[in-house]
Protein backbone atom coordinates (compact mmCIF):
# COMPACT_ATOMS: atom_id res chain seq x y z
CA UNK A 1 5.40 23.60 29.90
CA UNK A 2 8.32 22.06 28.19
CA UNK A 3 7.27 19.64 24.78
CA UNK A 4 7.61 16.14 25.23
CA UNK A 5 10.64 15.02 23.12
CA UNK A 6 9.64 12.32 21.08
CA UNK A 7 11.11 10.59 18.08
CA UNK A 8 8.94 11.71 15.00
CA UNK A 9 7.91 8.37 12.67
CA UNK A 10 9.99 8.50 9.62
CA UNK A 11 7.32 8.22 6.75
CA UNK A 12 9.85 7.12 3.88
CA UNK A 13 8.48 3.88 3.55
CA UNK A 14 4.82 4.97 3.46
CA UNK A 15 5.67 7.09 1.13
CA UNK A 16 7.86 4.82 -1.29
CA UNK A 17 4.71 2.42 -0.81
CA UNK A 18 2.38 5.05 -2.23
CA UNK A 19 4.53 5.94 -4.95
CA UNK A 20 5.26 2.30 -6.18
CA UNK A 21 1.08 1.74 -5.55
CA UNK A 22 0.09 4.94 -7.56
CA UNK A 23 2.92 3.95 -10.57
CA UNK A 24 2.10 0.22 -10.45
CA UNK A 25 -1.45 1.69 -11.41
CA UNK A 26 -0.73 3.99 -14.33
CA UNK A 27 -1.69 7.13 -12.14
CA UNK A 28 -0.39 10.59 -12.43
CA UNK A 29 -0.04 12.57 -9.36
CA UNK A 30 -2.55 14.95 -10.52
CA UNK A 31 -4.95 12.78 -11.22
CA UNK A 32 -4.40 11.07 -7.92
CA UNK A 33 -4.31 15.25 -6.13
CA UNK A 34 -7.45 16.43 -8.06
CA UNK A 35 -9.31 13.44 -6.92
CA UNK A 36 -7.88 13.45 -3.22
CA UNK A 37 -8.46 17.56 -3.25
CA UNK A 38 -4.68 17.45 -2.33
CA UNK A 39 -1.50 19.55 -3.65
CA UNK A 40 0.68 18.02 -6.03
CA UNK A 41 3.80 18.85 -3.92
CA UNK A 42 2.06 17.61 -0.89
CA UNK A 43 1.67 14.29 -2.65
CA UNK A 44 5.37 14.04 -4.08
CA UNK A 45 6.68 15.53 -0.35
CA UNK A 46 4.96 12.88 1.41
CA UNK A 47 6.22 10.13 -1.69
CA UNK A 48 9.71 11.43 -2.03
CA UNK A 49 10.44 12.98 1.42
CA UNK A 50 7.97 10.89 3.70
CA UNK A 51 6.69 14.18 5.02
CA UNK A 52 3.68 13.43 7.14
CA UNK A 53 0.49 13.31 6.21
CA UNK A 54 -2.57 14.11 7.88
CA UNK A 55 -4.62 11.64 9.52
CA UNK A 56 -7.50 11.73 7.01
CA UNK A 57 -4.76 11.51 3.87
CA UNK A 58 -2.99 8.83 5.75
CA UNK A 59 -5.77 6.96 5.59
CA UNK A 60 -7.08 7.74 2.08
CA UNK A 61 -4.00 6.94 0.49
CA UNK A 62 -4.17 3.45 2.55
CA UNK A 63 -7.59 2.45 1.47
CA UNK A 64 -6.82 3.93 -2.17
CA UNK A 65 -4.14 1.65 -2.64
CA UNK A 66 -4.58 -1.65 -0.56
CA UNK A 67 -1.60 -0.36 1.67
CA UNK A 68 -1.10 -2.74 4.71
CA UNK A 69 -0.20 0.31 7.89
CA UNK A 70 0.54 -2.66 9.90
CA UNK A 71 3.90 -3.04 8.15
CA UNK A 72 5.16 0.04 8.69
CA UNK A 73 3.80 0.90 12.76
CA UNK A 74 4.16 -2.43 13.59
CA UNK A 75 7.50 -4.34 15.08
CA UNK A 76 5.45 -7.31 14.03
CA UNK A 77 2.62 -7.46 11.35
CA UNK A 78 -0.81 -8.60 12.30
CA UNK A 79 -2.84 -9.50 9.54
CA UNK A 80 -2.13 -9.09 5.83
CA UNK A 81 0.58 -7.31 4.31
CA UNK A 82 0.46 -4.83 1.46
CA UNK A 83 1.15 -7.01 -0.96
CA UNK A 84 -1.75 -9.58 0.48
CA UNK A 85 -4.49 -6.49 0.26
CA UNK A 86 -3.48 -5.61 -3.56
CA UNK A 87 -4.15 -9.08 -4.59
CA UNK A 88 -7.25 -9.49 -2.49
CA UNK A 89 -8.49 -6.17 -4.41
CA UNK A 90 -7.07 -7.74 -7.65
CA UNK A 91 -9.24 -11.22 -7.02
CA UNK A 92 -12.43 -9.00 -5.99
CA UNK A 93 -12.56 -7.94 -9.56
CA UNK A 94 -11.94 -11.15 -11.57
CA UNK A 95 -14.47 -13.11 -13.17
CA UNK A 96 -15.29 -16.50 -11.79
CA UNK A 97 -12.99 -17.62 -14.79
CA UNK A 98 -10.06 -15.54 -13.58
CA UNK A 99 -10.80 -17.41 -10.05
CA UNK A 100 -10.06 -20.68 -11.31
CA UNK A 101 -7.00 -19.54 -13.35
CA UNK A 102 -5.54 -17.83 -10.20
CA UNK A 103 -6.96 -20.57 -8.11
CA UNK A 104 -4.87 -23.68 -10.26
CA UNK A 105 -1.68 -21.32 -10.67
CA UNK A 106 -1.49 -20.81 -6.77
CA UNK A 107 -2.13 -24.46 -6.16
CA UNK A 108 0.97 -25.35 -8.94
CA UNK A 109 3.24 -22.78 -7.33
CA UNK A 110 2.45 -24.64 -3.62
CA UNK A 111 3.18 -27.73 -4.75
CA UNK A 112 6.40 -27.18 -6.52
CA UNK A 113 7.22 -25.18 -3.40
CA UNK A 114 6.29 -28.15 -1.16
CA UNK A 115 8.62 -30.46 -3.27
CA UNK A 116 11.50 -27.97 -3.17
CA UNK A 117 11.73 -28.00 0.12
């Protein structure tokens, strides 16, 4: 029986997500592969080349680093985007103190946004 031709997902922007995650973050790739059990040329393939990942990696490297999937197999995002997650795992961390400061900061920016437009 013939394969079914179908077009393969072009990775590239996982990948350049996961790379700009990992660097934003201060992590080597092999601290990232020694901790994941993975190859450090698997990691920069799947960074630099979008080579596939498995399923399990996929989703490793998603939760890792607050990576929203529904931007990239989506036509149109449900839910939070990447960006959305990282701050959410940013704010999970702060101090009750941080909270307010974030919390007055995002309030200024949404007002001078309301008035600009």
């Amino acid at each position: 029986m013939a394969k079914r031709p179908v077009p393969q997902y072009d990775f590239r922007a996982f990948g350049a997500a996961i790379k700009a995650a990992r660097t934003g973050r201060k992590e080597s790739r092999k601290k990232v592969c020694d901790e994941m059990y993975i190859s450090p040329r698997y990691l920069a393939n799947i960074e630099n080349k979008g080579q596939h990942p498995s399923l399990q990696i996929f989703f490793e490297l998603m939760l890792r680093y607050n990576i929203s999937v529904d931007q990239f197999l989506l036509e149109q995002p449900t839910g939070k985007n990447t960006q959305r997650r990282q701050l959410d795992a940013l704010l999970d961390d702060m101090s009750d103190t941080g909270i307010r400061i974030v919390t007055a900061t995002a309030r200024e920016i949404a007002e001078v946004e309301g008035e600009e437009k």
